[in-house]
C-alpha atoms as a PDB file:
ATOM      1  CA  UNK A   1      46.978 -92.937  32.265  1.00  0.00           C
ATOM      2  CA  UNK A   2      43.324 -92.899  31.663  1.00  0.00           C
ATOM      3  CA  UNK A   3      41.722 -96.381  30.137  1.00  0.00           C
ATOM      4  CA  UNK A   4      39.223 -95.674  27.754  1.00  0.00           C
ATOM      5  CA  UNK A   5      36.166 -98.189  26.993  1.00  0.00           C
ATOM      6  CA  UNK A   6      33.314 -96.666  24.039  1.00  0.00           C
ATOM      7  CA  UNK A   7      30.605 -98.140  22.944  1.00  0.00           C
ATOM      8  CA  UNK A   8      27.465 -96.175  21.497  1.00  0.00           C
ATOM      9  CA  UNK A   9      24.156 -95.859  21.590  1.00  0.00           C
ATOM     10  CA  UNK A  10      21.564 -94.262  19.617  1.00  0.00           C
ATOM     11  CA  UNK A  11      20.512 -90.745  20.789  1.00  0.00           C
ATOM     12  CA  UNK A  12      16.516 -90.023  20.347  1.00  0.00           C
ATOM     13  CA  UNK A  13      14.734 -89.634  17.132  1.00  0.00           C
ATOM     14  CA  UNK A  14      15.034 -86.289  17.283  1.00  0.00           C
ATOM     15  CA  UNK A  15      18.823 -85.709  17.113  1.00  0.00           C
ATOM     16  CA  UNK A  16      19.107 -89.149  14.829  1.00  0.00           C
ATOM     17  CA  UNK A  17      22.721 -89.293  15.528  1.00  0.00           C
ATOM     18  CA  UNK A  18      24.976 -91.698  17.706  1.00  0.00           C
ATOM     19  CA  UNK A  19      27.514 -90.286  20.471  1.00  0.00           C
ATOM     20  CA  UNK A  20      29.804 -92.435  22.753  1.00  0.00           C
ATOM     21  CA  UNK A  21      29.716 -93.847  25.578  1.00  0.00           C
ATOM     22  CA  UNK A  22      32.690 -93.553  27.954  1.00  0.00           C
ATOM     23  CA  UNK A  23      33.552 -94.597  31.280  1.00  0.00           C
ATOM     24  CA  UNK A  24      36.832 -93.713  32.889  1.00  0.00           C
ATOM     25  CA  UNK A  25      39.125 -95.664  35.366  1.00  0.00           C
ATOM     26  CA  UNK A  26      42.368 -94.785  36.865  1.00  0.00           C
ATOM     27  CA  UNK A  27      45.288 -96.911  36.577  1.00  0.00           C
ATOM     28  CA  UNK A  28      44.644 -99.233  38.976  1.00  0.00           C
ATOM     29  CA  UNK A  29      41.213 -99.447  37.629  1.00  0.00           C
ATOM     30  CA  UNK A  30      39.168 -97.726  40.819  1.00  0.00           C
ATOM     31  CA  UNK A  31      36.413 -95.196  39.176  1.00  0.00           C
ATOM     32  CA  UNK A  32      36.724 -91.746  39.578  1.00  0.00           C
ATOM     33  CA  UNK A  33      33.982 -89.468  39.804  1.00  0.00           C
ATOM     34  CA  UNK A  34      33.368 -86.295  37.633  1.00  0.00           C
ATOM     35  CA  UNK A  35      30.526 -84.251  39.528  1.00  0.00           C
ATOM     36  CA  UNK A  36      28.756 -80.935  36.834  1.00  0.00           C
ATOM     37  CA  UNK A  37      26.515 -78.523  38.096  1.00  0.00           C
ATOM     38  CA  UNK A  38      25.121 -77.844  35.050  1.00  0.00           C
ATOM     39  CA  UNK A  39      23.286 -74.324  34.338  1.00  0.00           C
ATOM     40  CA  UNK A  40      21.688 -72.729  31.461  1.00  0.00           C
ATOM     41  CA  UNK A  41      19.113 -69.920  30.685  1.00  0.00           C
ATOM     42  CA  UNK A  42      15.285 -70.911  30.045  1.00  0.00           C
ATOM     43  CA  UNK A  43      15.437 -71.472  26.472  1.00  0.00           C
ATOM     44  CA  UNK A  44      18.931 -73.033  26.461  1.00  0.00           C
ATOM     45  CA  UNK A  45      18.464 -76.511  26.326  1.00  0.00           C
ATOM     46  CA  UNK A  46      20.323 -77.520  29.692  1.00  0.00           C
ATOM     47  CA  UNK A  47      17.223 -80.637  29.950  1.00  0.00           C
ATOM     48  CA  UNK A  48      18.229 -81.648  26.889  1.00  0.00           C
ATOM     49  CA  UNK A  49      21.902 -81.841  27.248  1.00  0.00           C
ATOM     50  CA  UNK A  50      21.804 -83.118  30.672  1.00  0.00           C
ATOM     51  CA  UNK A  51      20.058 -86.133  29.207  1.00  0.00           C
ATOM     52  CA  UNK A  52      22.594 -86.247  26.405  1.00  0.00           C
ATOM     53  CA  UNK A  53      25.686 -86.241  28.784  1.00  0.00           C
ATOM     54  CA  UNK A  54      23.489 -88.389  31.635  1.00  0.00           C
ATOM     55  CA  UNK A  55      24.177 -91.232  29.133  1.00  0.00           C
ATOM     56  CA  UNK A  56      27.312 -90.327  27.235  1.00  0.00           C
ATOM     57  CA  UNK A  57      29.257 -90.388  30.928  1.00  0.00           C
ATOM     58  CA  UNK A  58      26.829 -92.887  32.693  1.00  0.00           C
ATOM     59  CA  UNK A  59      26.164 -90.330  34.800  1.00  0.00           C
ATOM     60  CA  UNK A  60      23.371 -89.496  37.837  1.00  0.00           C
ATOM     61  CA  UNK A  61      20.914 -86.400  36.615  1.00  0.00           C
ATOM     62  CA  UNK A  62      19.959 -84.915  40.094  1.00  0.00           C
ATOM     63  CA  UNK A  63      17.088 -82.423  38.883  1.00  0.00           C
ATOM     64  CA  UNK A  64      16.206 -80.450  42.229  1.00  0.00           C
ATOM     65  CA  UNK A  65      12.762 -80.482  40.383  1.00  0.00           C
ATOM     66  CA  UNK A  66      12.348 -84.247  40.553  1.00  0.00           C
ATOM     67  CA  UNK A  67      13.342 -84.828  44.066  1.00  0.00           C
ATOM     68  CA  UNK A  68      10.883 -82.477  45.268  1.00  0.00           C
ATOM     69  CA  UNK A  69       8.113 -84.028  43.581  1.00  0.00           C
ATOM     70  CA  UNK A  70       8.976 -87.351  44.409  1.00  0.00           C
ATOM     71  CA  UNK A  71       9.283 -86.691  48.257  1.00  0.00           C
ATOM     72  CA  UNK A  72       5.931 -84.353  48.213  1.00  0.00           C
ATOM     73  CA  UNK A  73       4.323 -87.463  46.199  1.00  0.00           C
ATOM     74  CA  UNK A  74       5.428 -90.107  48.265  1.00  0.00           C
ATOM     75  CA  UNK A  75       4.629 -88.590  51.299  1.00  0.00           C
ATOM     76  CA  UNK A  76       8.912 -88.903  52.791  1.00  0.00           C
ATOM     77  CA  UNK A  77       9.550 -87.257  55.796  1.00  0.00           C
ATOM     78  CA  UNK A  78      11.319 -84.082  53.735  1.00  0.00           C
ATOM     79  CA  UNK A  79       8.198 -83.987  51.278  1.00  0.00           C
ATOM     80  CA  UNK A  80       5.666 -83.807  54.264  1.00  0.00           C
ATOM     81  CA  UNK A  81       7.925 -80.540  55.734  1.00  0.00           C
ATOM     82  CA  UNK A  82       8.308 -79.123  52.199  1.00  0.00           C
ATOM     83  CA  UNK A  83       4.581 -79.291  51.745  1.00  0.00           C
ATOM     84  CA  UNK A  84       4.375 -77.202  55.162  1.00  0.00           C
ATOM     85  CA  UNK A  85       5.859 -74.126  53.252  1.00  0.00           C
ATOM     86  CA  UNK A  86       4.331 -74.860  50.270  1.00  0.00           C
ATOM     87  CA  UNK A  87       0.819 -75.081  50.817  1.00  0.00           C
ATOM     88  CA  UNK A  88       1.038 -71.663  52.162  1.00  0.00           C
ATOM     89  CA  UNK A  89       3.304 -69.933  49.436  1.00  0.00           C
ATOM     90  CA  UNK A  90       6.466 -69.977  50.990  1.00  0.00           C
ATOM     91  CA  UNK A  91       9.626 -70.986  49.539  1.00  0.00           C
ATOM     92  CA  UNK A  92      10.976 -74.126  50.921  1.00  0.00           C
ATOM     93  CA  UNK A  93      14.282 -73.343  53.369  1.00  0.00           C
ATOM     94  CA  UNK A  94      17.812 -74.415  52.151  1.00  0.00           C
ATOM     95  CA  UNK A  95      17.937 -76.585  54.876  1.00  0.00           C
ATOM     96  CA  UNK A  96      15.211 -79.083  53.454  1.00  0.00           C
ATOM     97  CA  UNK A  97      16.327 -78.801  49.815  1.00  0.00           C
ATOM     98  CA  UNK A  98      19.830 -79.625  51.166  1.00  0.00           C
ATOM     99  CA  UNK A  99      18.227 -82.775  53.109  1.00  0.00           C
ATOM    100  CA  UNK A 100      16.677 -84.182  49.692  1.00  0.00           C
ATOM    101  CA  UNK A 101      19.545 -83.790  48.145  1.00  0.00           C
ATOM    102  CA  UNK A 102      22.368 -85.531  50.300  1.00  0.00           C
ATOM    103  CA  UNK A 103      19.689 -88.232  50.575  1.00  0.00           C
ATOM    104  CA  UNK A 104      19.694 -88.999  46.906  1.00  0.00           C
ATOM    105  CA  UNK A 105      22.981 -88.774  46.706  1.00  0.00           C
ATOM    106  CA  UNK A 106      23.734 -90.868  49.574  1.00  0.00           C
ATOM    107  CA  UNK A 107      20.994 -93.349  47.626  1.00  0.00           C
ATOM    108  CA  UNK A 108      22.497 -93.277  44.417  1.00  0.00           C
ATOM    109  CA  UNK A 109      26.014 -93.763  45.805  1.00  0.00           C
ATOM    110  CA  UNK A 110      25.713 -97.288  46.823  1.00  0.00           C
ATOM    111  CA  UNK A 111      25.884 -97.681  42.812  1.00  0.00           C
ATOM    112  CA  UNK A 112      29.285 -96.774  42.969  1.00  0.00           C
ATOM    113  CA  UNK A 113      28.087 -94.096  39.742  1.00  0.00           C
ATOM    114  CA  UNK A 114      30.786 -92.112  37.730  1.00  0.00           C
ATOM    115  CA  UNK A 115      29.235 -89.227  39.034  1.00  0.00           C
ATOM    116  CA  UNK A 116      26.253 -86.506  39.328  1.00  0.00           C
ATOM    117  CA  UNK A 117      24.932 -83.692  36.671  1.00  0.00           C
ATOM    118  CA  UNK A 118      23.428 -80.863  39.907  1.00  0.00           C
ATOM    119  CA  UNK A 119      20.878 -79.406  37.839  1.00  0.00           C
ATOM    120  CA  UNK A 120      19.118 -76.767  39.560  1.00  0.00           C
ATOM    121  CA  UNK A 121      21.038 -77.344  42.825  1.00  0.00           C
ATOM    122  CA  UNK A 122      22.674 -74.824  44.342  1.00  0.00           C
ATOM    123  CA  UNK A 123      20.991 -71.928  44.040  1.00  0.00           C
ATOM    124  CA  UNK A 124      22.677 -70.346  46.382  1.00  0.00           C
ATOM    125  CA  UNK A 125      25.752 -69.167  47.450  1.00  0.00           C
ATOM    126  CA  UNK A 126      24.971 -71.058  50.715  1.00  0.00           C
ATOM    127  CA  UNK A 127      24.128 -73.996  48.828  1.00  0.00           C
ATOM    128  CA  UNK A 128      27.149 -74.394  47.224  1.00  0.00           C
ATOM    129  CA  UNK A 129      28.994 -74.771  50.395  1.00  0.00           C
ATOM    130  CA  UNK A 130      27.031 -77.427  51.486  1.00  0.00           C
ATOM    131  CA  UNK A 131      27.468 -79.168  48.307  1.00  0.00           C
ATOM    132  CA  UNK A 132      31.244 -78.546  48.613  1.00  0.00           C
ATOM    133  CA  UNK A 133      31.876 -79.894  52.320  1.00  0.00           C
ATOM    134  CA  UNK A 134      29.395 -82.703  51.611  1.00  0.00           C
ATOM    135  CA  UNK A 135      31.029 -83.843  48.669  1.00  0.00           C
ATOM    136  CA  UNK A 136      34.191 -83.898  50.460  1.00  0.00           C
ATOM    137  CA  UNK A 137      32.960 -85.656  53.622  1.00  0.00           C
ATOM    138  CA  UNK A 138      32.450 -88.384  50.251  1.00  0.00           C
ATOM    139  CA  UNK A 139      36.183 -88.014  49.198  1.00  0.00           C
ATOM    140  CA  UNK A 140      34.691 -86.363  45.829  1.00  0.00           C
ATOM    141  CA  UNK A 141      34.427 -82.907  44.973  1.00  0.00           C
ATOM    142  CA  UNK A 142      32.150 -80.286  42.322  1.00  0.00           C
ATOM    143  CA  UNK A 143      34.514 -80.532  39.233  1.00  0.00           C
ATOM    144  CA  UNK A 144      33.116 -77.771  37.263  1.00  0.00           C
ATOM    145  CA  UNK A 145      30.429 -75.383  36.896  1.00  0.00           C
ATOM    146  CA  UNK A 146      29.120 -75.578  33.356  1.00  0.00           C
ATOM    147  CA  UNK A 147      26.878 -72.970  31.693  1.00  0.00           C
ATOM    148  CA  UNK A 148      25.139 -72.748  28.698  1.00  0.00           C
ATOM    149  CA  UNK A 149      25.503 -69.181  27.056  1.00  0.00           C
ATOM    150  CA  UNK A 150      22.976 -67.782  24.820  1.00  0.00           C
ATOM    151  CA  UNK A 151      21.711 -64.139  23.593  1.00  0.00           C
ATOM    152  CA  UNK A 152      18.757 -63.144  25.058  1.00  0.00           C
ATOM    153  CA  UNK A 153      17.501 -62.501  22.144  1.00  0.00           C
ATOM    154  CA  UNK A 154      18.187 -66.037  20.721  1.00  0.00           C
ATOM    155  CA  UNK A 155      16.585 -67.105  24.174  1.00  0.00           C
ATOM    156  CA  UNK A 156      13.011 -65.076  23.913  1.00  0.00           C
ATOM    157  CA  UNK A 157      12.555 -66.046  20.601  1.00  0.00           C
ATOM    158  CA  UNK A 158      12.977 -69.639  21.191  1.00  0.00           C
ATOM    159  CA  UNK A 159      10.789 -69.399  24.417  1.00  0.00           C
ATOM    160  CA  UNK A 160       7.797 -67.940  22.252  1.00  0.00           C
ATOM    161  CA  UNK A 161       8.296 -70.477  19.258  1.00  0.00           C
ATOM    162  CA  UNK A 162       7.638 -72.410  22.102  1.00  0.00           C
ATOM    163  CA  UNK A 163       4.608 -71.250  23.475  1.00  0.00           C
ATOM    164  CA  UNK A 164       3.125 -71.766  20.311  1.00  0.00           C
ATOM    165  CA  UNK A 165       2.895 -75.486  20.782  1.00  0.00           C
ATOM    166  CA  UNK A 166       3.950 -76.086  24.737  1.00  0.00           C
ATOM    167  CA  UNK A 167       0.642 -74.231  25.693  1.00  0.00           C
ATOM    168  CA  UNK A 168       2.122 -72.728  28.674  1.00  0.00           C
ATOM    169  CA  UNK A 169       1.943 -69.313  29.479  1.00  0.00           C
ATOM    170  CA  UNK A 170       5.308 -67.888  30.635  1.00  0.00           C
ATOM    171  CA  UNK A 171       6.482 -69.079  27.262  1.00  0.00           C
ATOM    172  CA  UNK A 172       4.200 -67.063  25.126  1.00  0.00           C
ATOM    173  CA  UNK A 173       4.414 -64.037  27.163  1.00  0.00           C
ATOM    174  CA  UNK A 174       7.796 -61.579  26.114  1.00  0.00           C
ATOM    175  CA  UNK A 175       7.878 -59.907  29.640  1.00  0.00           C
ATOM    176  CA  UNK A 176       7.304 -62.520  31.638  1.00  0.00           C
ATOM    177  CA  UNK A 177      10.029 -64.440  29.080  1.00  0.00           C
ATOM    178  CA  UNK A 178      12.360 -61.679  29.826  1.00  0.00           C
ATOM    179  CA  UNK A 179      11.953 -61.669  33.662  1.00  0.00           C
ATOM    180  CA  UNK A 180      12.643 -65.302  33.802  1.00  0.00           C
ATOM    181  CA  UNK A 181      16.110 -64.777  32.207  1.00  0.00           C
ATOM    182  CA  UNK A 182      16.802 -61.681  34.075  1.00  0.00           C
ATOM    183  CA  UNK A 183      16.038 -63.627  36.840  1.00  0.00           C
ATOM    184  CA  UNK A 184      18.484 -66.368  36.113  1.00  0.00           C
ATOM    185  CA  UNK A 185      21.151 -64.132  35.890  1.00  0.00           C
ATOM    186  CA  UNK A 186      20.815 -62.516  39.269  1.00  0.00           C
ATOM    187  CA  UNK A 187      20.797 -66.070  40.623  1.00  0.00           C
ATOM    188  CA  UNK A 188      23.868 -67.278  38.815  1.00  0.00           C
ATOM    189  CA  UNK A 189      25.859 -64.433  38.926  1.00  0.00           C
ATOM    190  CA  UNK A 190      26.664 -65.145  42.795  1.00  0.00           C
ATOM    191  CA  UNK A 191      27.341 -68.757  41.585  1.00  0.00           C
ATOM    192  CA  UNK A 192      29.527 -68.060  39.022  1.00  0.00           C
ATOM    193  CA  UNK A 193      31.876 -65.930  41.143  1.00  0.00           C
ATOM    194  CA  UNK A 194      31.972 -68.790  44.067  1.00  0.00           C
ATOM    195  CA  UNK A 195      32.689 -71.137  41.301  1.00  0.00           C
ATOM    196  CA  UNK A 196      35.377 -69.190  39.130  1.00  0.00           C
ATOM    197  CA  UNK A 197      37.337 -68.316  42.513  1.00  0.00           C
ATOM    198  CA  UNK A 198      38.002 -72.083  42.522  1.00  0.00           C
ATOM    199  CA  UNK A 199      38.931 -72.091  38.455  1.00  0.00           C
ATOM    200  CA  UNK A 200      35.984 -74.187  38.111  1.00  0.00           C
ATOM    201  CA  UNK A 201      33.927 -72.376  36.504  1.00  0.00           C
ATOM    202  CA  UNK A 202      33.237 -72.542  32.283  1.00  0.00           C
ATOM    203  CA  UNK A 203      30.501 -70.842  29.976  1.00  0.00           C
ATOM    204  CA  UNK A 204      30.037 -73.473  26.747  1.00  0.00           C
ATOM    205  CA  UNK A 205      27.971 -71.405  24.089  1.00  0.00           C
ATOM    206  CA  UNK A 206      24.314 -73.140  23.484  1.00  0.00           C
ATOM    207  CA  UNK A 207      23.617 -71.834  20.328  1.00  0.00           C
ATOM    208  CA  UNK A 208      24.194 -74.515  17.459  1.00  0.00           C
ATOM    209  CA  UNK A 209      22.649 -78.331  17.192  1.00  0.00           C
ATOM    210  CA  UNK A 210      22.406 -80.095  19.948  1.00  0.00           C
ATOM    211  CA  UNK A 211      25.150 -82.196  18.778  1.00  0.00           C
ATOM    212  CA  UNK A 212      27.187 -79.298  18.756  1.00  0.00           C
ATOM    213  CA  UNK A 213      26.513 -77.981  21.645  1.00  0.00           C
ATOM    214  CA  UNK A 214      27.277 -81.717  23.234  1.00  0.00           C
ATOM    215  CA  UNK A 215      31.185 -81.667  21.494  1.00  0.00           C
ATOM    216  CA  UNK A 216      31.313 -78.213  23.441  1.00  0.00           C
ATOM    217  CA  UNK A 217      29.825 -79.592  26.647  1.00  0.00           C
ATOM    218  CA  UNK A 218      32.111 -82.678  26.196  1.00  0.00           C
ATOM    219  CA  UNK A 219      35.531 -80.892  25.448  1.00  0.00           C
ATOM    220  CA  UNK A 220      35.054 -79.334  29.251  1.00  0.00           C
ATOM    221  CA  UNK A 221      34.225 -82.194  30.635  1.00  0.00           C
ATOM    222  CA  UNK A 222      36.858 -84.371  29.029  1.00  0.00           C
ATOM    223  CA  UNK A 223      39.613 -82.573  30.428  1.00  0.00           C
ATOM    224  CA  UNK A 224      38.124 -82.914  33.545  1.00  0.00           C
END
């Protein structure tokens, strides 16, 4: 029987609206883990919501995005290698991405966390195993594959509002806009098969508020 402890905090200014707070034990009070690998189209608002559900389920945020740039900043080991493909345009191999990543993890689990949110990690079909026999080397597992679902249309739109303000220029461009989400797709597809052959995999729909969207994300996750 799960215990339940809430509190609440208050979300940002911009969503001006409290959510809870949960943790969860097990009966004999041990934590147990809920890993996401949380996906969503540009445009979709996966940043946001991973922030959202980072603090509504104490969770770790593991942005592939971040690790890279603190390794390549801090001159680590990995970020010296991964500068050796980069500086010469090629695309850092699985095998250092994997390295950052089971080093943070290994980091952050000395804080005994309830868990991660794997956002942009895997990519890859081959990444995914990795993940999966890693995680279970840790006695944990990938709980679910979560993915934001939204209309392209709804998508290009809210890319170019964008642009308008964000000043970058793959968000006020429609074909590059477009290319970006088709290229999502082709990279998830793969993912979302691996993941729904283990039942584990579940599209939310990411059009609404983001408090909306958050009751969606949470209704997955809560029956975890």
């Amino acid at each position: 029987m799960w215990n339940w402890m809430r509190t609440f905090f208050k979300m940002n200014d911009k969503a001006k609206q409290k959510v809870e707070l949960i943790k969860y034990s097990t009966k004999d009070g041990a934590m147990q883990m809920k890993n996401i690998v949380l996906f969503g189209p540009p445009g979709a608002g996966k940043g946001t919501q991973a922030e959202v559900l980072k603090e509504k389920y104490q969770l770790i945020h593991l942005s592939t995005g971040d690790m890279f740039r603190y390794n390549m900043k801090n001159d680590t080991e990995l970020g010296k290698l991964a500068k050796t493909y980069t500086e010469k345009g090629h695309l850092v191999p699985d095998s250092v991405t994997n390295d950052m990543l089971k080093d943070e993890v290994n980091r952050q689990l000395e804080q005994s966390p309830n868990g991660f949110i794997f956002d942009g990690y895997p990519r890859t079909k081959a990444q995914a195993a990795v993940l999966t026999e890693f995680l279970a080397k840790k006695d944990t597992q990938v709980d679910a594959m979560v993915a934001l679902e939204v209309d392209d249309e709804i998508l290009v739109q809210r890319l170019l509002e964008r642009g308008k303000s964000s000043g970058r220029a793959d968000d006020a461009n429609e074909e590059v806009i477009r290319e970006r989400i088709a290229e999502y797709y082709r990279k998830t597809d793969i993912l979302k098969e691996y993941y729904q052959a283990q039942d584990k995999y579940y599209g939310v729909d990411g059009v609404g508020s983001i408090e909306e969207i958050t009751e969606r994300l949470s209704d997955v996750i809560n029956k975890l």
